[in-house]
Every structure is written in structure tokens, then in C-alpha cells.
PDB file of N, CA and C in Angstrom:
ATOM      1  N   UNK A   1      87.521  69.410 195.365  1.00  0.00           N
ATOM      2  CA  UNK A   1      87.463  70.840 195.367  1.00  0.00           C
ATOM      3  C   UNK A   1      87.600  71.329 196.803  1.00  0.00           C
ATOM      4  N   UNK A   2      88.237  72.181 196.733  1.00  0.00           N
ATOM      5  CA  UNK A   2      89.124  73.149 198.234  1.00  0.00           C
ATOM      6  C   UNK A   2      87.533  73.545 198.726  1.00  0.00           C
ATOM      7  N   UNK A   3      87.526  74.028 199.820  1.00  0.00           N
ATOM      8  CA  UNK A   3      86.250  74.716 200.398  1.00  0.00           C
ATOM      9  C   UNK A   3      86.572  76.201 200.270  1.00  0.00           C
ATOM     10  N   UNK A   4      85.788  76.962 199.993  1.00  0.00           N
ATOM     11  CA  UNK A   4      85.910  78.475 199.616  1.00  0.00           C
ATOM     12  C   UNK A   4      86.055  79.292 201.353  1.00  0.00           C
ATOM     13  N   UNK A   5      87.269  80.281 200.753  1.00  0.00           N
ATOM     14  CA  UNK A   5      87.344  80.976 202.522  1.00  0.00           C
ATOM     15  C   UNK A   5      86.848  82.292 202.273  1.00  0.00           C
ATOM     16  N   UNK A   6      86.299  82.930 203.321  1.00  0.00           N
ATOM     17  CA  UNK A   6      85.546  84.181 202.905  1.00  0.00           C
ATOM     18  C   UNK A   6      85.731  85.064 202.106  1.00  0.00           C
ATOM     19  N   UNK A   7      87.152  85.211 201.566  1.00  0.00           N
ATOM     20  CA  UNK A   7      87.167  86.074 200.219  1.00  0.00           C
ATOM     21  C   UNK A   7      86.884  85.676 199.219  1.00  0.00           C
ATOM     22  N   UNK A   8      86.927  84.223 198.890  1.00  0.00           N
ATOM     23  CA  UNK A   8      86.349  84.175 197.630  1.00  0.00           C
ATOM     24  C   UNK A   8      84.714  83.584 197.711  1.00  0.00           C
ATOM     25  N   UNK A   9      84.304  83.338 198.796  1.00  0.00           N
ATOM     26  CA  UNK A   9      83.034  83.556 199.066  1.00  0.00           C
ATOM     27  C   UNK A   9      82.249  85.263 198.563  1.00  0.00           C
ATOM     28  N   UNK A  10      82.872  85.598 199.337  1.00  0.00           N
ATOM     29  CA  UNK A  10      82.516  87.100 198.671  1.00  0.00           C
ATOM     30  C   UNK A  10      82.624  87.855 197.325  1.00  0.00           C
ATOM     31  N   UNK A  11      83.740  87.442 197.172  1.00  0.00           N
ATOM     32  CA  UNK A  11      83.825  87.554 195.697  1.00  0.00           C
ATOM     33  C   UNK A  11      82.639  86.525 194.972  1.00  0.00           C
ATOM     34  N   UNK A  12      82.358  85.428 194.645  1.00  0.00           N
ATOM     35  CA  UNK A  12      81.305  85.183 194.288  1.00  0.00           C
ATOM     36  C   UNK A  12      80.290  85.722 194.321  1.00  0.00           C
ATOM     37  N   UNK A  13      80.056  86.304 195.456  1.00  0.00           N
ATOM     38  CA  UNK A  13      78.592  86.810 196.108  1.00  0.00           C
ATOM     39  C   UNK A  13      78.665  88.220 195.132  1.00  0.00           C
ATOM     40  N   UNK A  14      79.895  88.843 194.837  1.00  0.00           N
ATOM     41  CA  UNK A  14      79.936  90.013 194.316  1.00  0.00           C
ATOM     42  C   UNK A  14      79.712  89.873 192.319  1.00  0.00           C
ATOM     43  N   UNK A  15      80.237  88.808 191.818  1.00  0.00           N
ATOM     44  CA  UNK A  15      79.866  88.482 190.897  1.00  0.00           C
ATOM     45  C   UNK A  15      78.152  88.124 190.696  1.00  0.00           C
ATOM     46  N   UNK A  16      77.796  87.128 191.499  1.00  0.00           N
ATOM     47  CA  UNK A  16      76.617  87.187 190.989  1.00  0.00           C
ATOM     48  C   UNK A  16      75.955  88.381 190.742  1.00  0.00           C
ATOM     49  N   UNK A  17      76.138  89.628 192.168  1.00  0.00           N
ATOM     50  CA  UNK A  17      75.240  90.325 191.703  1.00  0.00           C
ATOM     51  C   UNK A  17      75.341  91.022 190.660  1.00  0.00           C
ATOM     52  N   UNK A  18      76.902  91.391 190.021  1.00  0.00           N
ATOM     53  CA  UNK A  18      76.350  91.774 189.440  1.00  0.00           C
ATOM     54  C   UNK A  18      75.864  91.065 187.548  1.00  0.00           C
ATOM     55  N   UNK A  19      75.931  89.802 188.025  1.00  0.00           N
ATOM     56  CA  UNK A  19      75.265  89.202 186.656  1.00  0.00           C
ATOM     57  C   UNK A  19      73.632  89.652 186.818  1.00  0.00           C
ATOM     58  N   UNK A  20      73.391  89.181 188.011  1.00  0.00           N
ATOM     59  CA  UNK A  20      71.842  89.992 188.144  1.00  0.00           C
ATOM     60  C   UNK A  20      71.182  91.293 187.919  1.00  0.00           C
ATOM     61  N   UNK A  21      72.512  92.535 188.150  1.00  0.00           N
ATOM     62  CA  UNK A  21      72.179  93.607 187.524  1.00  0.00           C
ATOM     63  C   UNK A  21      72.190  93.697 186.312  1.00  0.00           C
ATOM     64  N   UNK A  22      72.639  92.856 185.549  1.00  0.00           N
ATOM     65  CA  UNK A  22      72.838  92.955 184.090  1.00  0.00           C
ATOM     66  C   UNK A  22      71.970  91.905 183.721  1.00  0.00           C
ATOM     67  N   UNK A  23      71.102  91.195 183.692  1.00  0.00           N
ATOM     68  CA  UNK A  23      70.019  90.995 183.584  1.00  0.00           C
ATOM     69  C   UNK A  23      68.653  91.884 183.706  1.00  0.00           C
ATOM     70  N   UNK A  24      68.858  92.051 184.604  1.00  0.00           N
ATOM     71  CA  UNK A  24      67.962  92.960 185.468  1.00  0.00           C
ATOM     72  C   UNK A  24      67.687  94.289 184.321  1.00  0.00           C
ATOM     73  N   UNK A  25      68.783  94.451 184.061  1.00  0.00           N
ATOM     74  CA  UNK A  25      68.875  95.804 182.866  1.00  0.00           C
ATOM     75  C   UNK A  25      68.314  95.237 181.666  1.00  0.00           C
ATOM     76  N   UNK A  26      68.427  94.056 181.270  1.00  0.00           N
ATOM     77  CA  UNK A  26      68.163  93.361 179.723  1.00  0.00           C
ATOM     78  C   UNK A  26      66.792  93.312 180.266  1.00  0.00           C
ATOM     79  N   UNK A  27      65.907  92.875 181.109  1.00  0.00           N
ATOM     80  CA  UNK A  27      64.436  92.669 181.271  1.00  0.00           C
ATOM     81  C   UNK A  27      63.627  93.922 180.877  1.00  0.00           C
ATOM     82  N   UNK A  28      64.376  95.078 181.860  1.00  0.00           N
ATOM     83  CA  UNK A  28      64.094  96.308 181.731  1.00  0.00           C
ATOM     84  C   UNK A  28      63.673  96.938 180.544  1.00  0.00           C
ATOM     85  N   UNK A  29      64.925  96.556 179.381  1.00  0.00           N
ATOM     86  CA  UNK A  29      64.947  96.754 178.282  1.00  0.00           C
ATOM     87  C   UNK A  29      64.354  96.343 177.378  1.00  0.00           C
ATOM     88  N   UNK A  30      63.285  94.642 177.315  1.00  0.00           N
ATOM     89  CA  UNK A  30      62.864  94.682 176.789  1.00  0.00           C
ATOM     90  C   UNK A  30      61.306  94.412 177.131  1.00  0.00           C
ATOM     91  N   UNK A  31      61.198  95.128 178.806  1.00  0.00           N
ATOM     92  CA  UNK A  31      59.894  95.445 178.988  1.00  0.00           C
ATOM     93  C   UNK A  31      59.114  96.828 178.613  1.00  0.00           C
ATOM     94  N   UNK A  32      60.327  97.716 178.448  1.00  0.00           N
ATOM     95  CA  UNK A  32      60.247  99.108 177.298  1.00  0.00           C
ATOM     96  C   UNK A  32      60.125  98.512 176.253  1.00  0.00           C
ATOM     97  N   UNK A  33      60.505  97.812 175.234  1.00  0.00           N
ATOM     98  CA  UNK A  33      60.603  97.768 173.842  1.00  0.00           C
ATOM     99  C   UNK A  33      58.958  97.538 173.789  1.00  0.00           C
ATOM    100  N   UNK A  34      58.666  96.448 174.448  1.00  0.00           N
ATOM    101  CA  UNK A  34      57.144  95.292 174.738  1.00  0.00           C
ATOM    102  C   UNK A  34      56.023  96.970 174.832  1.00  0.00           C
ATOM    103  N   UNK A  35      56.423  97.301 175.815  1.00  0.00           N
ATOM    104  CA  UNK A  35      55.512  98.127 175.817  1.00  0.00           C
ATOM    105  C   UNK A  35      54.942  99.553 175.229  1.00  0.00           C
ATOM    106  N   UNK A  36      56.372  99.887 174.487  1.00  0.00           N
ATOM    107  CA  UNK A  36      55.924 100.461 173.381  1.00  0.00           C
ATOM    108  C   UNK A  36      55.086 100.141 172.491  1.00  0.00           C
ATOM    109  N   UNK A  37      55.478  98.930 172.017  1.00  0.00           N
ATOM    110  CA  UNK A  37      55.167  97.983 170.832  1.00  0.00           C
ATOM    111  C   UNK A  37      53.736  97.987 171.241  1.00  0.00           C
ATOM    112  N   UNK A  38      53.377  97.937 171.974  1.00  0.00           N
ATOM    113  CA  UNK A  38      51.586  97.402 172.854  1.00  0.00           C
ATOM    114  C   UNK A  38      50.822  98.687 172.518  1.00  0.00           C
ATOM    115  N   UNK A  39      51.700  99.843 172.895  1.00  0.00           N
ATOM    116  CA  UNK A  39      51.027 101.261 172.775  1.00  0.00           C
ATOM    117  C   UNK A  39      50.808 101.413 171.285  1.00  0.00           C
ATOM    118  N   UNK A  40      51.833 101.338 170.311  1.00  0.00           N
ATOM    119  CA  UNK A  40      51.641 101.594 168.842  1.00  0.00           C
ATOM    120  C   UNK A  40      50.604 100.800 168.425  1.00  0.00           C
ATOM    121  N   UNK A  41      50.251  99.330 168.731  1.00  0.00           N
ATOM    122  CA  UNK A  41      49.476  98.373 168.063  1.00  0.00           C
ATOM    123  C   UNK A  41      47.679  99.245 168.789  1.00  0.00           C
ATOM    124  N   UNK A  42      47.834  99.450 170.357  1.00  0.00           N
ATOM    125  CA  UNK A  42      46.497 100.032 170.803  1.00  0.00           C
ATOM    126  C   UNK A  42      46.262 101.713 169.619  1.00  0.00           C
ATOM    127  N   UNK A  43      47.213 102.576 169.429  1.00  0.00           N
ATOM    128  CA  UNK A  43      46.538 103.084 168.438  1.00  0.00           C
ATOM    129  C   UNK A  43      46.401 103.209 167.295  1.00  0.00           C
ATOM    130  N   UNK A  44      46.996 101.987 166.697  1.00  0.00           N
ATOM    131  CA  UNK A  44      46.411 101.393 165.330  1.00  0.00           C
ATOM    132  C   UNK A  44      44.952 100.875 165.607  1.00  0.00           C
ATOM    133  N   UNK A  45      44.529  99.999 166.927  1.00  0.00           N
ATOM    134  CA  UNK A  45      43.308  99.541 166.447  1.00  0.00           C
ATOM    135  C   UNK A  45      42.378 100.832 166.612  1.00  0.00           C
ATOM    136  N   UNK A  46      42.806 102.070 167.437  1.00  0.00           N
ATOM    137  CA  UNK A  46      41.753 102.825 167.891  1.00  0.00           C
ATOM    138  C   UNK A  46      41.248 103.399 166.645  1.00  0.00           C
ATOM    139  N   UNK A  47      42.489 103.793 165.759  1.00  0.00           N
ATOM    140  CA  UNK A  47      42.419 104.183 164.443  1.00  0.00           C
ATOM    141  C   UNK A  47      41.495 103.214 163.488  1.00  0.00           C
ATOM    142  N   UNK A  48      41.586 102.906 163.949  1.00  0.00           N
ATOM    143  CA  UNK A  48      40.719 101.432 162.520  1.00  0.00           C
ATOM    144  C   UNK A  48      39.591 101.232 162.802  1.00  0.00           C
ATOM    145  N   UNK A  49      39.266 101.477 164.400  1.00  0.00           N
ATOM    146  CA  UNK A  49      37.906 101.081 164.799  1.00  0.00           C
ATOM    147  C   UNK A  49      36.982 102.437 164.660  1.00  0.00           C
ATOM    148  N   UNK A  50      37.606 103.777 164.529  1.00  0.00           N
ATOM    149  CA  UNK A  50      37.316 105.245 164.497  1.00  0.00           C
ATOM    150  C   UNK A  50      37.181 104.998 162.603  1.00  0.00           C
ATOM    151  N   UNK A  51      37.948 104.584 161.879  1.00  0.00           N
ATOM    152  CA  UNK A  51      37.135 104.589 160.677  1.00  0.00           C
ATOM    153  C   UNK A  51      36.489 103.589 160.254  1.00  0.00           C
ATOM    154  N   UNK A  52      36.422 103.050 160.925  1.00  0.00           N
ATOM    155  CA  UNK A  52      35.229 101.787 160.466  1.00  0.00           C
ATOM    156  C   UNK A  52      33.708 102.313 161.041  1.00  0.00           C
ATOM    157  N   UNK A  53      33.479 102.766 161.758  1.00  0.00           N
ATOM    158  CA  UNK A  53      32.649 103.106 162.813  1.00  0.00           C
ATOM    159  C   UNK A  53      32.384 104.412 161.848  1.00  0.00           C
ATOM    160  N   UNK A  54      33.199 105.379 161.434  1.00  0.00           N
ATOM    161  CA  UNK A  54      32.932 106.588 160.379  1.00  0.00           C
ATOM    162  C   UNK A  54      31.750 105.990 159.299  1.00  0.00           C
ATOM    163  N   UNK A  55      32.731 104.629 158.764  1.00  0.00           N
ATOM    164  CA  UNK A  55      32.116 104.164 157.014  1.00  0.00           C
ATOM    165  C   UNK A  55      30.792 103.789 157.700  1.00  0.00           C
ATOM    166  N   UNK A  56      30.624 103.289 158.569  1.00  0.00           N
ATOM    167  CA  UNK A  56      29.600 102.615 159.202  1.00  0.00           C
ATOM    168  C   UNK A  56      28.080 103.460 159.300  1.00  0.00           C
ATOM    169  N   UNK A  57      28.802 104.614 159.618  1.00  0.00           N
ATOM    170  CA  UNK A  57      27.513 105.772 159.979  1.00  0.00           C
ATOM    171  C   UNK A  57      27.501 106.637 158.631  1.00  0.00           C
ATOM    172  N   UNK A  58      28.349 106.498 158.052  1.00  0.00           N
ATOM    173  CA  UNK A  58      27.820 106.929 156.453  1.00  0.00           C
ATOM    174  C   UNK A  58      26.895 106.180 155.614  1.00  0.00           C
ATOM    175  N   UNK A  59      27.320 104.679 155.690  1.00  0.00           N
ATOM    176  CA  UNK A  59      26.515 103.689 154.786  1.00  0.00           C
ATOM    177  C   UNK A  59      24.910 103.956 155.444  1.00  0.00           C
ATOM    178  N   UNK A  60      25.231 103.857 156.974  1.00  0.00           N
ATOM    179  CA  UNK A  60      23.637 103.345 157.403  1.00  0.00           C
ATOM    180  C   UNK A  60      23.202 105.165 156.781  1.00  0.00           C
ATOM    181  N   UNK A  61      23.773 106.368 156.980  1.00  0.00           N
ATOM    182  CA  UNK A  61      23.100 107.359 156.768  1.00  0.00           C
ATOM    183  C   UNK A  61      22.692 107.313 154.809  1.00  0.00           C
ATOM    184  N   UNK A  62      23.206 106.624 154.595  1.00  0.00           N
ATOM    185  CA  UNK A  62      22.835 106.573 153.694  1.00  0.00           C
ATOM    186  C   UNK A  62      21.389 105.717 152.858  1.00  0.00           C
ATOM    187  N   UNK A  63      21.769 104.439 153.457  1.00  0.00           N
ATOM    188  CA  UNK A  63      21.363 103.768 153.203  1.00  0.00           C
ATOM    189  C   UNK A  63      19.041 104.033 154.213  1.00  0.00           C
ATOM    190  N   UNK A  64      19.380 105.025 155.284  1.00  0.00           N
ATOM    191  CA  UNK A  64      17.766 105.828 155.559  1.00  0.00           C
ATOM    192  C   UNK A  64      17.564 106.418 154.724  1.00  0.00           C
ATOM    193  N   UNK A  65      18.063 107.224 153.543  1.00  0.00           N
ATOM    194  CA  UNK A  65      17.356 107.864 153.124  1.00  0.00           C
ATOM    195  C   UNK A  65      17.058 107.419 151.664  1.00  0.00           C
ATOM    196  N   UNK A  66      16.305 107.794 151.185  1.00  0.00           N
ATOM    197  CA  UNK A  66      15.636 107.400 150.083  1.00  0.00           C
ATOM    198  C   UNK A  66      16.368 107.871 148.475  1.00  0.00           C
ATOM    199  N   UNK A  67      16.874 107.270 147.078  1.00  0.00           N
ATOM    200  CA  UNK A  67      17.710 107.706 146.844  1.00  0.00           C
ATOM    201  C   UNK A  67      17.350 109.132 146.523  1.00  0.00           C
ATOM    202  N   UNK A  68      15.702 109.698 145.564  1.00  0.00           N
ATOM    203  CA  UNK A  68      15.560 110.523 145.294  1.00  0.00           C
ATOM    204  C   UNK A  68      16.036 112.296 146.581  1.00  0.00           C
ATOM    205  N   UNK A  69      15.974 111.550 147.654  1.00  0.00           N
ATOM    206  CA  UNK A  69      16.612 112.364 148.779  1.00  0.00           C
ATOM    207  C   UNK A  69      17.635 112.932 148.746  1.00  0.00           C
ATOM    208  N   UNK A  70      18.200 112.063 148.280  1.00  0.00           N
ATOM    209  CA  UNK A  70      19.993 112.163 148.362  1.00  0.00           C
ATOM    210  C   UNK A  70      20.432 113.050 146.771  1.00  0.00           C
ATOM    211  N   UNK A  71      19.679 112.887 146.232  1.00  0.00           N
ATOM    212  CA  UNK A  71      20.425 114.146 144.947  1.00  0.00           C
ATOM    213  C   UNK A  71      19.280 115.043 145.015  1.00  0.00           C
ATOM    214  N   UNK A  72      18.466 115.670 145.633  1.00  0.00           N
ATOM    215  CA  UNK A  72      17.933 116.586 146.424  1.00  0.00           C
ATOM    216  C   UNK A  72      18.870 117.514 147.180  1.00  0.00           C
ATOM    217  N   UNK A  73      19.073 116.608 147.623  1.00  0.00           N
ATOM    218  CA  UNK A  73      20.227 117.250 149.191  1.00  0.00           C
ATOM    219  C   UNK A  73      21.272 117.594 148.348  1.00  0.00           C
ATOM    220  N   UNK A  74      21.753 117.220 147.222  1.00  0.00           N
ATOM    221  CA  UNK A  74      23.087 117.180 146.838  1.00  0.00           C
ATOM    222  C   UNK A  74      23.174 118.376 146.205  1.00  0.00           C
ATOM    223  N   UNK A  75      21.955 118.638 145.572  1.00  0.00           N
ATOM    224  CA  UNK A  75      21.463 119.810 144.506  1.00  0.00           C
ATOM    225  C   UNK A  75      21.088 120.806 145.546  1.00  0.00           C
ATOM    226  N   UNK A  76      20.824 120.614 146.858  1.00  0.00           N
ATOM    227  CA  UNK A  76      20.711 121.625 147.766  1.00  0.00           C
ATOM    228  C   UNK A  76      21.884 122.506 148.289  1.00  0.00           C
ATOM    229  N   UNK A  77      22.586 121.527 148.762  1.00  0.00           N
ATOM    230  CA  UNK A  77      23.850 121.735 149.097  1.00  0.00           C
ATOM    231  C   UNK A  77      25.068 122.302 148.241  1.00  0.00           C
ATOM    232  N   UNK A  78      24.996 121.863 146.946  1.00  0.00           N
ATOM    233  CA  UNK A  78      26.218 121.798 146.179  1.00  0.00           C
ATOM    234  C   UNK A  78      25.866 122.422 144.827  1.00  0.00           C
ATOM    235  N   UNK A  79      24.804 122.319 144.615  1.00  0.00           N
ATOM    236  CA  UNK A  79      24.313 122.936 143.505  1.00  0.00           C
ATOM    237  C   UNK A  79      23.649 123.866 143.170  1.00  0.00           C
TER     238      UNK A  79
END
């Protein structure tokens, strides 16, 4: 193989970069996708942990008071 003379030295040099910009763009692209994806999954759990934490403070509110209490209250409230 011939030894490369500065133009096609350069020319190489000009290819790589821009294989690197076009990489560079694909990373980009799927460090957006990634991090969307991260955001949707964080407010699914916030969501899940906000109604679990709801059922949670219903059961225990429920579960203080005594049942005759609770259709008291119900007949207070609603009836």
C-alpha cells in the first residue's frame, strides 16, 4: 500500500468526521428517546404510589373506627 499524500490524508480526516457526526446524532437520538421513556415510567410510579397511599388511608380510616360508627356517619352525612 502507497503512503497517503496530504490530500487524501485529509480527505480521510474529513470523512471520519463526519461518520462521527452521524453517530453523534444517533446517540443524541436515542438519549431523547431513553429519557423520555424514564420520565413516562417516573409518572406512572408517582401515580401508583399516590393511589396506593389514597387506598391506604382509607382502609386504615376505616379500619379506627368502629363499625357501628361508620353507618352513623353514613346516616349523618347521606341520610
Amino acid at each position: 500500500m502507497e503512503p497517503l499524500d496530504e490530500q487524501q490524508q485529509i480527505g480521510f480526516l474529513i470523512a471520519s468526521v463526519a461518520d462521527l457526526q452521524a453517530e453523534q446524532r444517533e446517540i443524541r437520538k436515542d438519549l431523547n428517546e431513553l429519557a423520555k421513556l424514564v420520565g413516562d415510567k417516573f409518572k406512572t410510579a408517582e401515580l401508583t404510589f399516590k393511589i396506593l397511599k389514597f387506598i391506604g388511608l382509607v382502609l386504615v380510616a376505616v379500619l379506627t373506627f368502629k363499625f357501628g360508627d361508620i353507618s352513623k356517619l353514613w346516616i349523618y352525612f347521606f341520610g
